[in-house]
C-alpha atoms as a PDB file:
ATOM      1  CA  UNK A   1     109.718 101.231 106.855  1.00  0.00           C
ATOM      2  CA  UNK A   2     108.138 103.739 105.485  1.00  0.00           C
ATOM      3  CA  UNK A   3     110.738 106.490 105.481  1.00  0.00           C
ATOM      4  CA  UNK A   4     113.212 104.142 104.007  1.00  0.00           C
ATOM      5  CA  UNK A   5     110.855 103.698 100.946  1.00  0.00           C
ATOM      6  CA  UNK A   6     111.629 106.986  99.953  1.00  0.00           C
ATOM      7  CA  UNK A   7     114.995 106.048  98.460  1.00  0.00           C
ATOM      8  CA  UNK A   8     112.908 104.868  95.349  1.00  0.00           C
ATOM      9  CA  UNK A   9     112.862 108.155  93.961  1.00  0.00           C
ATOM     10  CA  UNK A  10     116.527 107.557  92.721  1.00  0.00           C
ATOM     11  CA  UNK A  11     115.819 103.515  91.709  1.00  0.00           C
ATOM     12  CA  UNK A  12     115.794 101.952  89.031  1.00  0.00           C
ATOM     13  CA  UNK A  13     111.999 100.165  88.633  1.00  0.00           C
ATOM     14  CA  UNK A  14     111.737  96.842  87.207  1.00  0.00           C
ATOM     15  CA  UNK A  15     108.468  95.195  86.630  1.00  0.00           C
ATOM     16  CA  UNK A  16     108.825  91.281  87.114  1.00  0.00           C
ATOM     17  CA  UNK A  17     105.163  90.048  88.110  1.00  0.00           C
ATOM     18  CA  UNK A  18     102.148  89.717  86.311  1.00  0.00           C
ATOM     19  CA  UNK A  19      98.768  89.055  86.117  1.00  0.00           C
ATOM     20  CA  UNK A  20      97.029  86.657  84.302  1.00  0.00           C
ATOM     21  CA  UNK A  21      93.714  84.085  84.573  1.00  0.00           C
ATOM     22  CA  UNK A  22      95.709  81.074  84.374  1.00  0.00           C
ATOM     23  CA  UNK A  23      97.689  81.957  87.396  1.00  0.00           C
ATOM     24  CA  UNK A  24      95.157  84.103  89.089  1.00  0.00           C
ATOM     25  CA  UNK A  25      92.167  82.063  88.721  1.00  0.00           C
ATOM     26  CA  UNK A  26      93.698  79.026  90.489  1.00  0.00           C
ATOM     27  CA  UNK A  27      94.737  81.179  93.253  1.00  0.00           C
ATOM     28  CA  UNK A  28      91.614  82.940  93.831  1.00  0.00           C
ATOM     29  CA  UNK A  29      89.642  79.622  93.123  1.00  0.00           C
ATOM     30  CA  UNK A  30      91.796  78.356  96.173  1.00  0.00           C
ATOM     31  CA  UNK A  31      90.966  80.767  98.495  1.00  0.00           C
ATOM     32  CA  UNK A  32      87.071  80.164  97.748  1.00  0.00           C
ATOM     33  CA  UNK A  33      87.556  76.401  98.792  1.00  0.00           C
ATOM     34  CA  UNK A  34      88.863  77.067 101.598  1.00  0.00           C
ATOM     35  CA  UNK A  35      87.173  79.559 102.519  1.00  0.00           C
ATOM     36  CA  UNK A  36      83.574  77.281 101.000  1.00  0.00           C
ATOM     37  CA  UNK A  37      85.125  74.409 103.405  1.00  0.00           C
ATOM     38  CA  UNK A  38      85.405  76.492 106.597  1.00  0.00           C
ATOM     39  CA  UNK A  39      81.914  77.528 106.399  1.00  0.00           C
ATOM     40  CA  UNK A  40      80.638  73.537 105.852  1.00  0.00           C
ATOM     41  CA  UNK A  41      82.961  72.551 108.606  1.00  0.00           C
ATOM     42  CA  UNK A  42      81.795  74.711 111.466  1.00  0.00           C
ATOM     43  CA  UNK A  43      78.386  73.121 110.531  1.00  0.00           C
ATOM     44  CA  UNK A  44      80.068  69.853 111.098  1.00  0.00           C
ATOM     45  CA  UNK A  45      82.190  69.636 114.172  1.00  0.00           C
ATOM     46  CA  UNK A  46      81.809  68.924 117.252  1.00  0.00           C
ATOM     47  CA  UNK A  47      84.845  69.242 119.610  1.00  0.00           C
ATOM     48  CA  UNK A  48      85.469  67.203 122.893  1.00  0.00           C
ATOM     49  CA  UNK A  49      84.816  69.940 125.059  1.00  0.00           C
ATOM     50  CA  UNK A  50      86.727  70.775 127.863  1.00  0.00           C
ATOM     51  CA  UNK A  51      88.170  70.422 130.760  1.00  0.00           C
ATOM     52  CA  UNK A  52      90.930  68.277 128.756  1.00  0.00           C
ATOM     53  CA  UNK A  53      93.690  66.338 130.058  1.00  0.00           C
ATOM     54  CA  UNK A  54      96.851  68.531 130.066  1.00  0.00           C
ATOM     55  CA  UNK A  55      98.830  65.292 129.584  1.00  0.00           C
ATOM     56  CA  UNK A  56      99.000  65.142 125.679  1.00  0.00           C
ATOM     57  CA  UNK A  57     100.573  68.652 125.707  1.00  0.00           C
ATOM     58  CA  UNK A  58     103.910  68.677 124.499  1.00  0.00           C
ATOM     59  CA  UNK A  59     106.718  70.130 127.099  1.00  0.00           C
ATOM     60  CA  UNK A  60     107.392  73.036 125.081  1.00  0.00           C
ATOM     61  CA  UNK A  61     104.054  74.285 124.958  1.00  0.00           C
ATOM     62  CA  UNK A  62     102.883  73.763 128.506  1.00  0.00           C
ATOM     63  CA  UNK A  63     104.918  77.506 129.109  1.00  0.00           C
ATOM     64  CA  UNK A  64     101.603  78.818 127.376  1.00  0.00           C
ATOM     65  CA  UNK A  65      99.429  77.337 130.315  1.00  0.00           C
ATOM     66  CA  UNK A  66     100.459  79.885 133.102  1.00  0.00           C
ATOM     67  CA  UNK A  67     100.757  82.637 130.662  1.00  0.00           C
ATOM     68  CA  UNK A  68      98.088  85.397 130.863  1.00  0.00           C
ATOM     69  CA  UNK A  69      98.363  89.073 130.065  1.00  0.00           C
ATOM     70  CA  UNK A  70      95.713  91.156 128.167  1.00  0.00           C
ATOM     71  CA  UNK A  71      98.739  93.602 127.413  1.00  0.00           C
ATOM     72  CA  UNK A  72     100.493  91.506 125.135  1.00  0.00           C
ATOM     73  CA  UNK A  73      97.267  90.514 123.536  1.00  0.00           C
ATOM     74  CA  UNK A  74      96.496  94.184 122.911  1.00  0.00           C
ATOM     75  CA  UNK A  75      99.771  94.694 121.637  1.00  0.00           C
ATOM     76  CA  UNK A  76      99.978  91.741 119.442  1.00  0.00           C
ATOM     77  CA  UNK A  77      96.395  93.240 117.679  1.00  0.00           C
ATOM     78  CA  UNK A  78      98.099  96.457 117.342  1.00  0.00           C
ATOM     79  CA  UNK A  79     101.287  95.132 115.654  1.00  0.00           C
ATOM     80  CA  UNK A  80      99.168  92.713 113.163  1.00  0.00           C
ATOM     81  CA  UNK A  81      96.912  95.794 112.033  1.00  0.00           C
ATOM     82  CA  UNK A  82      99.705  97.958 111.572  1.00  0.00           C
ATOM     83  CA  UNK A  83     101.607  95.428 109.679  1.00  0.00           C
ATOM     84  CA  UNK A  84      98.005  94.310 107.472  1.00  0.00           C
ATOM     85  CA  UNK A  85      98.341  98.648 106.431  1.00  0.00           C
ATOM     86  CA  UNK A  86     102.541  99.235 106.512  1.00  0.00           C
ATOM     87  CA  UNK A  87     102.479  96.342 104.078  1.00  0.00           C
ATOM     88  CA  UNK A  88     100.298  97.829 101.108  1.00  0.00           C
ATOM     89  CA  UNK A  89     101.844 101.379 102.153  1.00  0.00           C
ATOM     90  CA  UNK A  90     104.633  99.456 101.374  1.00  0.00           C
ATOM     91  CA  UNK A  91     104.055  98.834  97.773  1.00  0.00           C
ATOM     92  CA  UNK A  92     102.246 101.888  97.083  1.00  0.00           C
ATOM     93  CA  UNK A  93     105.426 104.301  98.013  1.00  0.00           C
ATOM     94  CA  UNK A  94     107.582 101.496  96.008  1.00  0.00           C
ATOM     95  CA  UNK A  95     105.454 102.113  92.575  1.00  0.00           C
ATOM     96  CA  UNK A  96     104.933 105.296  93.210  1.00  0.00           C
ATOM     97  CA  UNK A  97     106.016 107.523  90.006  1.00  0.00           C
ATOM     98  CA  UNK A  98     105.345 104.194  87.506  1.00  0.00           C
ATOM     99  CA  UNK A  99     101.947 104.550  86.725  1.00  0.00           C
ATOM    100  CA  UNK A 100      98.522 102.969  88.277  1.00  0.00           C
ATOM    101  CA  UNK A 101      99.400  99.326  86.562  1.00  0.00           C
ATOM    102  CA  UNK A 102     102.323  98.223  88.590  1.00  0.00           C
ATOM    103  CA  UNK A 103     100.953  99.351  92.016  1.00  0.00           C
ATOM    104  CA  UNK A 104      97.362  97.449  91.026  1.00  0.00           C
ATOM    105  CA  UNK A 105      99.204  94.178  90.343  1.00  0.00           C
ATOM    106  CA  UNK A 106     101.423  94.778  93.514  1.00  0.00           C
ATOM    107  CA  UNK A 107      98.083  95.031  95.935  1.00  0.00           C
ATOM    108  CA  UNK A 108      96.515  92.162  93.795  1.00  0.00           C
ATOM    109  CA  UNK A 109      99.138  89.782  94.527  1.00  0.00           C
ATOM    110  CA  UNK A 110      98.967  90.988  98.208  1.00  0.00           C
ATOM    111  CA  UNK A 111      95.334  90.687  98.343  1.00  0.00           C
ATOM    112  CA  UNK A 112      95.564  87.209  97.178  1.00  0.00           C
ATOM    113  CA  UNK A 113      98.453  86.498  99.230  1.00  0.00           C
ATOM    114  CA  UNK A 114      96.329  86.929 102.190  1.00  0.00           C
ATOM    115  CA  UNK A 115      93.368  86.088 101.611  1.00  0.00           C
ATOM    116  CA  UNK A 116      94.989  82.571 101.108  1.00  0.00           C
ATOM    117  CA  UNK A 117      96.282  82.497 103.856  1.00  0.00           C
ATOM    118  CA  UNK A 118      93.156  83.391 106.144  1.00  0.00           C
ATOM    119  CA  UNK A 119      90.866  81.402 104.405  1.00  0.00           C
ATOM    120  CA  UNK A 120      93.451  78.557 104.918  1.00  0.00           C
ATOM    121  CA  UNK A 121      94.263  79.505 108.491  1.00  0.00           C
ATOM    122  CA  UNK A 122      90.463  79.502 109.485  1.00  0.00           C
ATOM    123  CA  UNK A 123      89.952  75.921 107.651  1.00  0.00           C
ATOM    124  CA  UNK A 124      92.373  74.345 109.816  1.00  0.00           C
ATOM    125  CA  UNK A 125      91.725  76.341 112.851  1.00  0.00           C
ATOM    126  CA  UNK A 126      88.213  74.573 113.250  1.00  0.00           C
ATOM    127  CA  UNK A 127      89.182  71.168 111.655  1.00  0.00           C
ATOM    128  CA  UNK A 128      91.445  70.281 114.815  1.00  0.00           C
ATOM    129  CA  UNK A 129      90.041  71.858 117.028  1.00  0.00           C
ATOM    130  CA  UNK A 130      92.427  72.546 119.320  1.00  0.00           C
ATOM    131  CA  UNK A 131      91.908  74.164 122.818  1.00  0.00           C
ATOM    132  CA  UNK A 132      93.428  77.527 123.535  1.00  0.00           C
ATOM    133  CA  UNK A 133      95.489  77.181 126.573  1.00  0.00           C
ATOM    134  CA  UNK A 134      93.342  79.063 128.739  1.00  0.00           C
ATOM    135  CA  UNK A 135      90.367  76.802 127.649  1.00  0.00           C
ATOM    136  CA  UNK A 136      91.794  73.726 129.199  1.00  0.00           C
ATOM    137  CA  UNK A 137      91.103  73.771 132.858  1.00  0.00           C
ATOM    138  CA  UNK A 138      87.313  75.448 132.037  1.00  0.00           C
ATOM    139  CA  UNK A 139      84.633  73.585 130.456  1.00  0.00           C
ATOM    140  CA  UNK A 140      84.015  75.996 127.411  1.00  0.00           C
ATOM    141  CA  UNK A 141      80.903  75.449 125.597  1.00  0.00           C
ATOM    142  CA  UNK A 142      81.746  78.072 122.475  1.00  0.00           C
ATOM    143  CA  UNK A 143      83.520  76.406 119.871  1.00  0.00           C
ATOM    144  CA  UNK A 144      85.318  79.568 119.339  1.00  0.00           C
ATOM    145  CA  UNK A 145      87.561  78.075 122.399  1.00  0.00           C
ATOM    146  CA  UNK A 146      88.680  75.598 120.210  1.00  0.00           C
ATOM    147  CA  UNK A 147      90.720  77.361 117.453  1.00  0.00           C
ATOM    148  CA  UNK A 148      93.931  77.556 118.509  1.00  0.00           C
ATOM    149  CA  UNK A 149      95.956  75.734 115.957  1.00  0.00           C
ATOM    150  CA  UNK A 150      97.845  77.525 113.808  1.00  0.00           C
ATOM    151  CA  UNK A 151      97.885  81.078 115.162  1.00  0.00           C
ATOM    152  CA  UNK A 152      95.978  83.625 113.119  1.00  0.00           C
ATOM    153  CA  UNK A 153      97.747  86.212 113.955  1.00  0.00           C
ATOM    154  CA  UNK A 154     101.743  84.707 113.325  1.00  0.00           C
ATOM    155  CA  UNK A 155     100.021  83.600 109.598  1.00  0.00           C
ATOM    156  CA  UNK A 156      98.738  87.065 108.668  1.00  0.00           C
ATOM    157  CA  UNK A 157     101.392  89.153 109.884  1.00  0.00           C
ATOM    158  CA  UNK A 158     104.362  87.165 108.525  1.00  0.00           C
ATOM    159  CA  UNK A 159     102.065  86.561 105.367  1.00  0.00           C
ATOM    160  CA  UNK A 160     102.177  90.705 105.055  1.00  0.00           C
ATOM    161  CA  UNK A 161     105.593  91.002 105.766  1.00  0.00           C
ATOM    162  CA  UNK A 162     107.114  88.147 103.451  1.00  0.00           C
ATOM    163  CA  UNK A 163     104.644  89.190 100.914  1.00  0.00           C
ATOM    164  CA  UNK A 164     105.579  92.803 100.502  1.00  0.00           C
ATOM    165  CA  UNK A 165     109.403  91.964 101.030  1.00  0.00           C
ATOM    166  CA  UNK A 166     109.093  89.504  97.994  1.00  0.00           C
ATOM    167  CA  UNK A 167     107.539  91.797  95.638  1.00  0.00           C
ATOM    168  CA  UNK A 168     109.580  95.379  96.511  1.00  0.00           C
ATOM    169  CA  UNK A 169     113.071  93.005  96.539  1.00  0.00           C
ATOM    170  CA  UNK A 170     112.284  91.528  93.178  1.00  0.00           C
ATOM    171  CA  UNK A 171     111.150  94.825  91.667  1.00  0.00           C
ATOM    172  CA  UNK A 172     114.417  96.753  93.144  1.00  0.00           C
ATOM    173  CA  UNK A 173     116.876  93.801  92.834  1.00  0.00           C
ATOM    174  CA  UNK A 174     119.843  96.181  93.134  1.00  0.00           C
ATOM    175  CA  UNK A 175     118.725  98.384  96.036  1.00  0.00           C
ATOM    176  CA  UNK A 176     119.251  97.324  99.845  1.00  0.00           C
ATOM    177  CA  UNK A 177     116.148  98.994 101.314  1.00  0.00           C
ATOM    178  CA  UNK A 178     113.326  96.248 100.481  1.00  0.00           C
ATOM    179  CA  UNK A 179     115.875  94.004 102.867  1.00  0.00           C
ATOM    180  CA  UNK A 180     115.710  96.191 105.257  1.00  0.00           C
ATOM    181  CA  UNK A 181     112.446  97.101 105.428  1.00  0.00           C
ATOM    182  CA  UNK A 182     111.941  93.418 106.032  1.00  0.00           C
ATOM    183  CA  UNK A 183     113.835  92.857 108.293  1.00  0.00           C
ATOM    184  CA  UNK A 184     112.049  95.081 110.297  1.00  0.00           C
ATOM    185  CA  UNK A 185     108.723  93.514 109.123  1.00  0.00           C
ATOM    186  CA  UNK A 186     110.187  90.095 110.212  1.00  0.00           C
ATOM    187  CA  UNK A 187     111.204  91.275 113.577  1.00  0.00           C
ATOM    188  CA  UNK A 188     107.466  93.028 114.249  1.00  0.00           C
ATOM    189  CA  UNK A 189     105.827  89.606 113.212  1.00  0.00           C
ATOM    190  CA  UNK A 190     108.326  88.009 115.655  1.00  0.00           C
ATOM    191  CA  UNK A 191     106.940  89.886 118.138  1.00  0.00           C
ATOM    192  CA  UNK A 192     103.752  89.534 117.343  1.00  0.00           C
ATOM    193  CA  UNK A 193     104.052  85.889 117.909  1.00  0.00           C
ATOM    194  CA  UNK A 194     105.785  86.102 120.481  1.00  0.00           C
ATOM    195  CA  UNK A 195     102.926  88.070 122.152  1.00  0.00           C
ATOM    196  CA  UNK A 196     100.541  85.627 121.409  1.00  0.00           C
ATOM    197  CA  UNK A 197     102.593  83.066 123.921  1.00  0.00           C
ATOM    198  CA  UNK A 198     102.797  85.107 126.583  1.00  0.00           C
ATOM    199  CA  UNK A 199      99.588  86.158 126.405  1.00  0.00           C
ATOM    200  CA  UNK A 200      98.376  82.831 126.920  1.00  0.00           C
ATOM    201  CA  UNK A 201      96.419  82.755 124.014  1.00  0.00           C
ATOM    202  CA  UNK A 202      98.589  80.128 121.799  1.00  0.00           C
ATOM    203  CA  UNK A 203     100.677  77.588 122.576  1.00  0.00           C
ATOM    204  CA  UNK A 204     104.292  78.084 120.640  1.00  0.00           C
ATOM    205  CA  UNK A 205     104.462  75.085 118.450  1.00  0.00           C
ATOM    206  CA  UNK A 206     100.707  77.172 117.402  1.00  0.00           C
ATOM    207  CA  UNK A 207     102.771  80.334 116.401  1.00  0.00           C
ATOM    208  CA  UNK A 208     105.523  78.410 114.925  1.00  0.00           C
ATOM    209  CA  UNK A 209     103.365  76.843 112.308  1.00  0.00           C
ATOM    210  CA  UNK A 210     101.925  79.693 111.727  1.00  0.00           C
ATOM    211  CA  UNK A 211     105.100  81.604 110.997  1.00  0.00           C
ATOM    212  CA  UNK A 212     105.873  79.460 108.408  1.00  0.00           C
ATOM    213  CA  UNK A 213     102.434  78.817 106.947  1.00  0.00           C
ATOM    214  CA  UNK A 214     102.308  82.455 106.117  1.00  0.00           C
ATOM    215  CA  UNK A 215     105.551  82.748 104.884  1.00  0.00           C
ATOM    216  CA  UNK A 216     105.407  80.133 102.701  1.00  0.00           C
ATOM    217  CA  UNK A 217     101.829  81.552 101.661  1.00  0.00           C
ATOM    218  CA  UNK A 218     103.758  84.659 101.028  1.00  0.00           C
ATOM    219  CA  UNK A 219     106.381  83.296  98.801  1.00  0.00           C
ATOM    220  CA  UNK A 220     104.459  81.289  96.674  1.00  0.00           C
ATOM    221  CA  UNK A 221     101.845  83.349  95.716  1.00  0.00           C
ATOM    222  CA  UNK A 222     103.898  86.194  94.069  1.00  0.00           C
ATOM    223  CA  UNK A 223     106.637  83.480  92.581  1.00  0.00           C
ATOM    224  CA  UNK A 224     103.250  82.158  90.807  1.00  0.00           C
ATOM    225  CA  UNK A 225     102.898  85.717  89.440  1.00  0.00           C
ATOM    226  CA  UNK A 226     106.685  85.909  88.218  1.00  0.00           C
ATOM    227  CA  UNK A 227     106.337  87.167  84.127  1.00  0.00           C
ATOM    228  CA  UNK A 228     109.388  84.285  83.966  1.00  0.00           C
ATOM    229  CA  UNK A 229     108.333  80.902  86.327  1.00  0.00           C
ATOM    230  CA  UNK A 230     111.454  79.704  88.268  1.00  0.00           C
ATOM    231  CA  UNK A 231     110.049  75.694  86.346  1.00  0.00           C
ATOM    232  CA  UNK A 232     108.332  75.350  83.216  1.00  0.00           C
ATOM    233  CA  UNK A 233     107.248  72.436  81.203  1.00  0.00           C
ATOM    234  CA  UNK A 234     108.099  72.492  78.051  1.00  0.00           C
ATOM    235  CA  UNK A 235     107.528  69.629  75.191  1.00  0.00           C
ATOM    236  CA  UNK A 236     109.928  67.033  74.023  1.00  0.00           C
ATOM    237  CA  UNK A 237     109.646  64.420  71.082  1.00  0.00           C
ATOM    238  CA  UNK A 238     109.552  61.882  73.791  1.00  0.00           C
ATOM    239  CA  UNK A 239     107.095  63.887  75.688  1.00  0.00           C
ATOM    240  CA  UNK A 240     107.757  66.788  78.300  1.00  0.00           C
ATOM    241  CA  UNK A 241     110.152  67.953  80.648  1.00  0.00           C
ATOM    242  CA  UNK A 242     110.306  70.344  83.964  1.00  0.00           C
ATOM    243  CA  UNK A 243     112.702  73.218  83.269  1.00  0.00           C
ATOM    244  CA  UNK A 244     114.519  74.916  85.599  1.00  0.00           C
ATOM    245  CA  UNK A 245     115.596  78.617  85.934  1.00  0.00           C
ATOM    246  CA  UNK A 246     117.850  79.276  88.942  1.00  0.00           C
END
């Protein structure tokens, strides 16, 4: 990824995001509530602690049940971390040669981007609750057993990846590397998911979500920061309309 960033010495930069208070203090503001709600729920709950019945588990996720391998746990850490720092590394070779501005807006956006998506991923981790596969035939008294829904680590790495990919393809629109790039990002978050499966640390329909939580985490926030919104609302003599830019 890295070595194909190096192509943007002959590019042509554009800058299309921005910062700004009434975009970015939403965002941000988000993130605290989320983050403010996680805290007061792990005060709250109290899980039914296992052993649970097996029998409410969907077919497609009992695979996860006789899955255990510390390998592809190790290797799914290694992939997420290395994703969390190719991603800024990322935007910092794509800015690099415009000036301190465009590559502090580019790792605000990411910063944002993911902290979003944690603080939301560790809200609903611990309001349902859900037992990690190997939790269910024990009787786990740590309520840390009971997080497995959505998978951290499918949210956070595709978050990175979708993130980054957004911001270098809309900054190059013309140049074939951020695609590419991606698509290696995509495939390493893949595997990271898949890890987590066989592993037996997540059930798949856990991974899945996640996948697409962070993704759609990591489209959002930098279309928010767009200098031009995709829909604005602008005001009519009968009142106001949505406007659309596709």
């Amino acid at each position: 990824m890295l070595a194909l960033a190096l192509v943007l010495t002959a590019s042509s930069f554009e800058e299309p995001f921005e910062l700004s208070w009434d975009r970015d203090a939403p965002l941000v503001g988000a993130g605290v509530a989320f983050a403010g709600l996680w805290i007061a729920e792990t005060q709250l709950r109290r899980p039914t602690l296992c052993p649970c019945s097996t029998a409410g588990i969907p077919s497609f996720d009992r695979v996860s049940l006789s899955q255990s391998s510390a390998g592809s746990s190790t290797a799914s850490d290694v992939l997420l971390v290395s994703m969390l720092v190719l991603g800024p590394a990322e935007l910092a070779i794509g800015t690099v040669g415009h000036g301190a501005r465009p590559l502090l807006e580019a790792l605000v956006i990411q910063a944002e981007s993911m902290a979003l998506s944690a603080s939301l991923t560790a809200m609903v981790k611990d309001a349902v609750g859900r037992p990690y596969p190997g939790v269910y035939p024990t009787h786990d008294t740590a309520l840390l057993g009971y997080e497995s829904f959505w998978s951290g680590h499918a949210a956070a790495s595709f978050d990175a990846v979708v993130t980054a990919t957004y911001l270098m393809h809309e900054s190059y629109p013309d140049e074939a590397w951020p695609w590419i790039a991606g698509g290696f990002g995509i495939a390493a978050a893949t595997a990271t998911a898949v890890l987590r499966v066989t592993a037996g640390v997540h059930f798949p329909s856990d991974v899945l979500v996640g996948a697409l939580v962070g993704s759609g985490v990591g489209i959002a926030v930098p279309l928010l920061h767009r200098r031009r919104l995709p829909v604005q609302i602008r005001a009519s003599p009968g009142g106001a309309a949505l406007v659309g830019r596709f």
